[in-house]
Protein backbone atom coordinates (compact mmCIF):
# COMPACT_ATOMS: atom_id res chain seq x y z
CA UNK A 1 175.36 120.81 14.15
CA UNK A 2 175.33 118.27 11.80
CA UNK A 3 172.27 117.66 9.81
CA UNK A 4 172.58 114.47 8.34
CA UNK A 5 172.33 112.05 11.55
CA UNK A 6 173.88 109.04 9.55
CA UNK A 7 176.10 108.00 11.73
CA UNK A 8 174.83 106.15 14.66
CA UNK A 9 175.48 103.55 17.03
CA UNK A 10 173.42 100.83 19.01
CA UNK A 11 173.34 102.02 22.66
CA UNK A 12 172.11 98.93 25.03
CA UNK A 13 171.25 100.32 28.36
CA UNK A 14 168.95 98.20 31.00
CA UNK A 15 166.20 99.81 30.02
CA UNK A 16 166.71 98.91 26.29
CA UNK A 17 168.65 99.63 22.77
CA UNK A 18 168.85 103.00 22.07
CA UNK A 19 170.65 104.88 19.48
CA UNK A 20 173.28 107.00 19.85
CA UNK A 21 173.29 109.70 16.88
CA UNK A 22 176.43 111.99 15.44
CA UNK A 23 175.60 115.61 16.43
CA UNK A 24 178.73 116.78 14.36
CA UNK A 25 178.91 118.92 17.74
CA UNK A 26 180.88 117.80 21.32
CA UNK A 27 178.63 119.26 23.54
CA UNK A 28 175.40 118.16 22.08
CA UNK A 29 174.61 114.54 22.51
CA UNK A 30 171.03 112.63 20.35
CA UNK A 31 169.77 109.25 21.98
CA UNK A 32 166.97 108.03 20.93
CA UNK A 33 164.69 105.18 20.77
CA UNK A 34 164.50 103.59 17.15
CA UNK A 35 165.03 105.32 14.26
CA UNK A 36 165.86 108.97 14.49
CA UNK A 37 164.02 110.14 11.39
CA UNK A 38 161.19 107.50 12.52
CA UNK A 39 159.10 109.33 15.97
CA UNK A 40 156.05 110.29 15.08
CA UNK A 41 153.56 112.66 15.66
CA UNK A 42 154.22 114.10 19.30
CA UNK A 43 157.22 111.68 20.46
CA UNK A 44 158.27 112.27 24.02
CA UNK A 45 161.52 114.43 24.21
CA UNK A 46 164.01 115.44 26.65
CA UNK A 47 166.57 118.64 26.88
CA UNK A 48 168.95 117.53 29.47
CA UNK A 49 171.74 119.32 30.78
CA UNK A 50 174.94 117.67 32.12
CA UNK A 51 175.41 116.83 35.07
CA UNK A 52 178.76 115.16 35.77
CA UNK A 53 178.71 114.74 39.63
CA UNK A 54 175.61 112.77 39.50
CA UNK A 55 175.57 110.98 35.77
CA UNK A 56 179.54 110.01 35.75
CA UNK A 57 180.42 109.87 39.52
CA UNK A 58 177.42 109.06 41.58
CA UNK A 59 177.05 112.17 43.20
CA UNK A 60 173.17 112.10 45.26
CA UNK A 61 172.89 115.67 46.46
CA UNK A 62 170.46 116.51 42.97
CA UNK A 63 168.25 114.76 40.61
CA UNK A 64 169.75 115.07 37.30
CA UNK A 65 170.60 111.65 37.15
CA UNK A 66 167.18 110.53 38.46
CA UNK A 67 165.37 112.73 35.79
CA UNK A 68 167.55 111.11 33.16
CA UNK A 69 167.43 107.84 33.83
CA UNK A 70 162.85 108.04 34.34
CA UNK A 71 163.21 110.00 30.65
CA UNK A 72 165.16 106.51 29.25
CA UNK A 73 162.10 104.72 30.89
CA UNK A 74 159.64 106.21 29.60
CA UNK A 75 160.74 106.56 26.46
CA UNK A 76 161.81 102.58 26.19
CA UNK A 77 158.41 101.95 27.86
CA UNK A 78 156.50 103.48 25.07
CA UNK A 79 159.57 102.01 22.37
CA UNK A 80 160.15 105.90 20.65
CA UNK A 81 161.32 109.12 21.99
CA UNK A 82 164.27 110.89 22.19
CA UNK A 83 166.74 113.41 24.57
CA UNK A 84 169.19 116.11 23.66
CA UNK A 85 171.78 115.79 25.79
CA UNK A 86 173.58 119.39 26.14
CA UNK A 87 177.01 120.14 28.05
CA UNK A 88 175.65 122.95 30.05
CA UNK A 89 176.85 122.19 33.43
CA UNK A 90 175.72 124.48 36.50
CA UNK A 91 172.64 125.82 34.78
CA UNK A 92 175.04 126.86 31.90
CA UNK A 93 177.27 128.62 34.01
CA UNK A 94 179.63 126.05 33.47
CA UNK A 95 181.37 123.41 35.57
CA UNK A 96 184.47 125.76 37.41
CA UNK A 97 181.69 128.32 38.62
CA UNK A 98 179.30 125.48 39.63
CA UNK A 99 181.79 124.13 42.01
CA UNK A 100 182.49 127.43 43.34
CA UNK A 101 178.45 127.40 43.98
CA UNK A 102 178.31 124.32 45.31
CA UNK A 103 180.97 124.83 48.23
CA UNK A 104 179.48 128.10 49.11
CA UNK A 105 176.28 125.79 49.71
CA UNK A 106 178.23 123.83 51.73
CA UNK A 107 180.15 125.38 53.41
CA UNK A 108 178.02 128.85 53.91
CA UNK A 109 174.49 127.03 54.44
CA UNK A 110 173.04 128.88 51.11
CA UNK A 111 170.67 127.45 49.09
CA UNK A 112 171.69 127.36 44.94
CA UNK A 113 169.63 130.18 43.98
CA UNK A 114 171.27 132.29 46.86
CA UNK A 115 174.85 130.33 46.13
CA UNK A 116 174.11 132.07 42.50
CA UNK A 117 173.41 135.39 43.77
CA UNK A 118 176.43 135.88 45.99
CA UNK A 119 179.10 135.09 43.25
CA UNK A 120 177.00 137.46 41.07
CA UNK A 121 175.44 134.75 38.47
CA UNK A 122 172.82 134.84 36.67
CA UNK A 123 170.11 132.06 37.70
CA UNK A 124 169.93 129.79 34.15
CA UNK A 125 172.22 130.96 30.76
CA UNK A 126 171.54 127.59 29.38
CA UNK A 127 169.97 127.65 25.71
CA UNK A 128 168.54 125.03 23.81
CA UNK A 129 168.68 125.79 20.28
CA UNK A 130 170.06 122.90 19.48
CA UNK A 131 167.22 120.41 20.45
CA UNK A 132 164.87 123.37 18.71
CA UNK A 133 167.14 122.71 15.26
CA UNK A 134 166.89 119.45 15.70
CA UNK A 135 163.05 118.97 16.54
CA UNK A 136 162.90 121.54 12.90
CA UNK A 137 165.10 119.05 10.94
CA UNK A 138 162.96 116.12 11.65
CA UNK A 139 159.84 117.75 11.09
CA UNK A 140 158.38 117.69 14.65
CA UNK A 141 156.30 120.50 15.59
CA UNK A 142 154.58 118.98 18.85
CA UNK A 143 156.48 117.25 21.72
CA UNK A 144 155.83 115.73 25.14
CA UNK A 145 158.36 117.34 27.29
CA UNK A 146 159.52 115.55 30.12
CA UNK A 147 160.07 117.91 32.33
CA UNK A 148 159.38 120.21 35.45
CA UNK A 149 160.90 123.13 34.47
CA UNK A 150 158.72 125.97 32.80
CA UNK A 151 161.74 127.85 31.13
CA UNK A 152 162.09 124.92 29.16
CA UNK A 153 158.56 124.41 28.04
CA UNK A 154 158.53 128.60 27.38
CA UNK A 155 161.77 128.58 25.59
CA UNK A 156 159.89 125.45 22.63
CA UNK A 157 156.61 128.12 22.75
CA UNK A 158 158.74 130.77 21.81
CA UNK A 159 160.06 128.95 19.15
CA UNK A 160 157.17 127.14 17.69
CA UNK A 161 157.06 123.78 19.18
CA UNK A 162 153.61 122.76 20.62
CA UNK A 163 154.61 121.19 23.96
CA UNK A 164 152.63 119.15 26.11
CA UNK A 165 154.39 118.12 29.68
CA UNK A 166 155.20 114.86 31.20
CA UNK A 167 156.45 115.92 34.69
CA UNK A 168 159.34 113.63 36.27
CA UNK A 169 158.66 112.61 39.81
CA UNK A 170 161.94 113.53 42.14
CA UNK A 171 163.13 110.44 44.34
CA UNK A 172 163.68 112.45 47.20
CA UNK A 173 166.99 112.33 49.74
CA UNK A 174 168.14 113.64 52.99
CA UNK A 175 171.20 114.81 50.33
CA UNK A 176 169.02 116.70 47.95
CA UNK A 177 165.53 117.66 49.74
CA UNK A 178 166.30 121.14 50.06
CA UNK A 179 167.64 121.70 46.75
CA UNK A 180 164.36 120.20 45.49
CA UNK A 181 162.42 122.19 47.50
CA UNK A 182 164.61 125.19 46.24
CA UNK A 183 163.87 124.34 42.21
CA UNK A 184 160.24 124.60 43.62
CA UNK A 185 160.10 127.65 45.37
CA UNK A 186 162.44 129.80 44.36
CA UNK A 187 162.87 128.24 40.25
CA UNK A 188 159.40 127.39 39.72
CA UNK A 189 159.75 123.69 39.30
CA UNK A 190 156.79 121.82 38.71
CA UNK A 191 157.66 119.26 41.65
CA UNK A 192 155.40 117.16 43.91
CA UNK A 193 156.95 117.51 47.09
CA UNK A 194 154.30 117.32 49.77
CA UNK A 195 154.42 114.65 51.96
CA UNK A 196 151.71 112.01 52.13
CA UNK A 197 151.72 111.78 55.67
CA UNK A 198 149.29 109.49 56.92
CA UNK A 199 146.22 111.39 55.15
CA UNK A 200 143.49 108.67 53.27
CA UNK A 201 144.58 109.98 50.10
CA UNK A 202 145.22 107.44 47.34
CA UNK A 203 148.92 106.06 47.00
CA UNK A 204 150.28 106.18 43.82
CA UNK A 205 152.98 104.14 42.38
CA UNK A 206 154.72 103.37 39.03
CA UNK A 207 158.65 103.44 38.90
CA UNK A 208 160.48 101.06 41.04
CA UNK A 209 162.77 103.51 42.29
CA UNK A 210 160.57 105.98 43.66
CA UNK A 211 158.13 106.31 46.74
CA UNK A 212 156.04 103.46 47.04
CA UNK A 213 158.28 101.94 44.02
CA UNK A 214 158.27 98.53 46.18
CA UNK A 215 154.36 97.82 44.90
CA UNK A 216 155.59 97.91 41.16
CA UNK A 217 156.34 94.76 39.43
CA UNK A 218 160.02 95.80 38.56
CA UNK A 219 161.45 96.13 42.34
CA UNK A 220 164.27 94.01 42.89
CA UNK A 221 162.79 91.52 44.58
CA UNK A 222 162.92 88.33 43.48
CA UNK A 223 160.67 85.48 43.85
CA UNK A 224 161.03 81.89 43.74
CA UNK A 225 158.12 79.62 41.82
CA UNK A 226 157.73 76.77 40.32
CA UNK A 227 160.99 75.70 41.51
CA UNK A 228 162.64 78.51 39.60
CA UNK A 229 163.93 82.01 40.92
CA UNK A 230 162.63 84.59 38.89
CA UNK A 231 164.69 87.80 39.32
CA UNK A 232 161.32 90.25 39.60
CA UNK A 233 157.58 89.66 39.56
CA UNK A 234 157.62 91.05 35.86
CA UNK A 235 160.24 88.63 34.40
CA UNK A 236 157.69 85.51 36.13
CA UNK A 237 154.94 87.49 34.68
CA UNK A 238 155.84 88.37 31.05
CA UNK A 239 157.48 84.81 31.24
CA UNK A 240 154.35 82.88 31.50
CA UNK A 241 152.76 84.38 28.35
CA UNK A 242 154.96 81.50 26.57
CA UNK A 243 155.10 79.27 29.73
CA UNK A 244 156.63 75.82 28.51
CA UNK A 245 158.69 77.18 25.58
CA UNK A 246 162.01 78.20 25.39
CA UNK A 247 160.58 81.77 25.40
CA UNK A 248 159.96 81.57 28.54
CA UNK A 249 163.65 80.99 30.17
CA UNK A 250 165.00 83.41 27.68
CA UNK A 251 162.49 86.02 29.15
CA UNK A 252 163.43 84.88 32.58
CA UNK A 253 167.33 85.54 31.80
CA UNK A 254 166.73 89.26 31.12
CA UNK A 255 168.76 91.44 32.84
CA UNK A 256 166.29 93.48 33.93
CA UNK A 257 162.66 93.83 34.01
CA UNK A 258 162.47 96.62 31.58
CA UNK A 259 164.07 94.23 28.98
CA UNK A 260 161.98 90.83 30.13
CA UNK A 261 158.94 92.87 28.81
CA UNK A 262 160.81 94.33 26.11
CA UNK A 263 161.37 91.16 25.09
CA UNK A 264 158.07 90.07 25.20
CA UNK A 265 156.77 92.34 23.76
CA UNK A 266 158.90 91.33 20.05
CA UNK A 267 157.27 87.89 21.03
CA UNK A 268 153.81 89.36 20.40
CA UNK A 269 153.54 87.36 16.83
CA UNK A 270 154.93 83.82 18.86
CA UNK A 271 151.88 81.69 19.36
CA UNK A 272 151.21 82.25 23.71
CA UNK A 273 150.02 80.11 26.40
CA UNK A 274 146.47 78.96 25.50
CA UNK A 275 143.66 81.13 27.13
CA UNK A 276 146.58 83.61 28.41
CA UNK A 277 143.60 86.77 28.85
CA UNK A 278 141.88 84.48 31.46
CA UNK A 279 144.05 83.80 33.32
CA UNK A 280 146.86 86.74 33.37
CA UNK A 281 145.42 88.06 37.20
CA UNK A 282 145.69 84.43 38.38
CA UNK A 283 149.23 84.58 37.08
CA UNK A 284 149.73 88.32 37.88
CA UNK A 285 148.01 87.11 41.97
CA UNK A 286 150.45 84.15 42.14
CA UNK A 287 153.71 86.41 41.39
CA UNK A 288 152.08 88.97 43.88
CA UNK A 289 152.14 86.57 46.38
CA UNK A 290 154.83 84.74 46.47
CA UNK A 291 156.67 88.53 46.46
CA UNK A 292 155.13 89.75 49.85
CA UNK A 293 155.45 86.52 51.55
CA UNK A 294 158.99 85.85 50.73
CA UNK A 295 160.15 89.33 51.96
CA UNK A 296 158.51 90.27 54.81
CA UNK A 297 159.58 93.43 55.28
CA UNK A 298 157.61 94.13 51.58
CA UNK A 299 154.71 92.89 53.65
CA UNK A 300 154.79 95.43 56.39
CA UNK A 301 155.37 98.21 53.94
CA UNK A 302 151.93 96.65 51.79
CA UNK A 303 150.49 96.78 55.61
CA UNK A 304 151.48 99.99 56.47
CA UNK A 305 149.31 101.77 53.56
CA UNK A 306 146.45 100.96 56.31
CA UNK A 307 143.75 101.51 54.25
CA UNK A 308 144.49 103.56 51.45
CA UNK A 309 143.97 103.02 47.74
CA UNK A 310 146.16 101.68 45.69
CA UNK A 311 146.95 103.01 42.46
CA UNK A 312 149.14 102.04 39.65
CA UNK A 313 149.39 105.50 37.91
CA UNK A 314 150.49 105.09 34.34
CA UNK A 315 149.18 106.89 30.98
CA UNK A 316 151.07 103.31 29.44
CA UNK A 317 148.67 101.17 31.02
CA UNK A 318 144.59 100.64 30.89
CA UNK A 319 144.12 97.76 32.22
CA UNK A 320 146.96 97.52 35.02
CA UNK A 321 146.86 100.91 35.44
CA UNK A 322 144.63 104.05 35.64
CA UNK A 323 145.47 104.92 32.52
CA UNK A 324 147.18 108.48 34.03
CA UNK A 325 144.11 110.04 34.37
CA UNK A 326 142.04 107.71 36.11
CA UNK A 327 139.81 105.96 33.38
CA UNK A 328 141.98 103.09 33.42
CA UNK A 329 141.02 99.61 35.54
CA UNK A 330 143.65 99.31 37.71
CA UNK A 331 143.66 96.05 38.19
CA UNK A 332 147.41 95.70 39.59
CA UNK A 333 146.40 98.11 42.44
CA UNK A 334 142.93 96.10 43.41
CA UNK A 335 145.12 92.84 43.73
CA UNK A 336 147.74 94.61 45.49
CA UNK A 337 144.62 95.48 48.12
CA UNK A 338 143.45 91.91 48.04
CA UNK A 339 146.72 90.61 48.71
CA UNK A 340 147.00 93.42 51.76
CA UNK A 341 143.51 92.04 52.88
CA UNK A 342 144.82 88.85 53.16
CA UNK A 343 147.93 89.71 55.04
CA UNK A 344 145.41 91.96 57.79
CA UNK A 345 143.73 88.89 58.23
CA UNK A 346 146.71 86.23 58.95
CA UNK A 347 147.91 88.48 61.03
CA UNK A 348 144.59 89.17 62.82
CA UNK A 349 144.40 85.41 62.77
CA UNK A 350 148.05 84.78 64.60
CA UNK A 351 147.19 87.42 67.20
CA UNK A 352 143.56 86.15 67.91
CA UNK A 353 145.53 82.39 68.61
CA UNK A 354 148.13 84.44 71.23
């Protein structure tokens, strides 16, 4: 591997600009979020193996892709981070023997560990020196992992890298549920799989993509306010820290709401809308609303969390979130409530005047 890293490009993505880094090796790809030599004490990291049926061609029957693209996330959420991308397709069995495992899935009714077993494989080859050299060139000795697998977080250990764990959360398909619930049984994947059901248990939300994902401020829902249609709550939201500047139609251009608070956020020195603290939950409650009545269907998801609690669960977030361990305020989840209050009782109203 190269050990350099001067050669780089710029990297834009929806979520952000990353950088794309020389390896001086094929198979072993460096993004990161700003400067390589530049993380920090404990930056969040990824190993990620390949995956070329679901990153290149779509493929939904796994969640490599999904794991990949809530690493990117997080790490443009926080703005630092990186992920070693390694070519070790089909647990490092390579890609030839992982299509042979894959058709005996579906065609035989096996699971992947038992796919494994009959052609006589061994479960996981894959190694990841690599990101270990790497983590030892740039001086990092403690990472957050993202991950859910424990042979990664053993094989750093072993090696010397403190490693605390950020788990992903799996969206979950007809396509891939039982290969999920494989990794977890059989692989020992730390994955939250249990329904919800209709217990009284608190929901939790966060990425816009996942269960309950609707109740975040990045769905793709847009909403139209002061006559202006703003393509998510969070472009309307971030927008209106410089409402009546140019900042503010710049912000609402984004491409995606990732990148309308990114952009924001490098705003932060730009003088903002007078008294902005008092009244961001009176901006935050207009956005809200406007969202669930404009798509009604949003509405009778909102209604169909009965009476739940509503939880924005986020270690990026204190005051909109719980902070990721519950010490935060929440605040996006008590307005969310409010708003479903409100709904419960123009319904209740329409019914009582049938």
């Amino acid at each position: 591997m190269n050990t350099t890293f001067e050669s780089w490009c710029v990297l834009p993505t929806p979520m952000g600009d990353f950088r794309m880094y020389d390896s001086g090796d094929e198979q072993v790809r460096i993004i990161c979020f700003g400067d390589l030599h530049d993380q920090g004490r404990e930056p969040l990291f990824r190993m990620h193996s390949s995956c070329l049926a679901s990153e290149v061609f779509g493929a939904v029957d796994c969640d490599c892709a999904d794991q990949l693209r809530e690493a990117m996330k997080l790490i443009a959420t926080e703005g630092r981070g990186l992920i070693v991308h390694l070519h070790q397709e089909g647990r490092g069995q390579g890609l030839s023997k992982k299509i042979l495992a894959v058709h005996r899935m579906q065609h035989e009714g096996l699971d992947t560990v038992e796919a494994f077993t009959a052609l006589g494989l061994e479960q996981d080859t894959r190694t990841y020196e690599p990101a270990v050299r790497l983590l030892r060139h740039l001086g990092i000795s403690s990472v957050r992992l993202i991950s859910n697998n424990p042979r990664k977080i053993g094989y750093l250990e072993r090696n010397g890298v403190r490693t605390k764990t950020v788990n992903t959360h799996p969206t979950v398909r007809p396509e891939n549920a039982e290969y999920l619930k494989t990794k977890k049984t059989k692989l020992g994947h730390q994955l939250p799989l249990e329904s919800e059901g209709l217990t009284k248990s608190a929901i939790q939300f966060y990425h816009s993509d996942q269960p309950w994902g609707e109740l975040s401020n990045f769905s793709r829902h847009a909403v139209f306010i002061k006559s202006r249609v703003w393509p998510t709550v969070e472009h309307f939201y971030q927008a209106q820290k410089f409402a009546g500047t140019f900042h503010e139609e710049s912000i609402r251009r984004c491409q995606t709401p990732t990148l309308a608070k990114r952009r924001a956020t490098e705003l932060e020195k730009e003088p903002r809308r007078e008294g902005w603290t008092a009244v961001r939950e009176a901006v935050m409650l207009e956005g809200l609303r406007a969202k669930f009545s404009q798509h009604p269907d949003l509405a009778d998801l909102l209604l169909s969390s009965g009476d739940r609690i509503l939880v924005e669960h986020t270690q990026n977030d204190t005051y909109w979130g719980d902070g990721g361990d519950g010490t935060g305020k929440n605040r996006l989840g008590h307005l969310l409530m409010q708003i479903r209050a409100e709904i419960q009782h123009f319904v209740e109203d329409k019914q009582g005047l049938n």
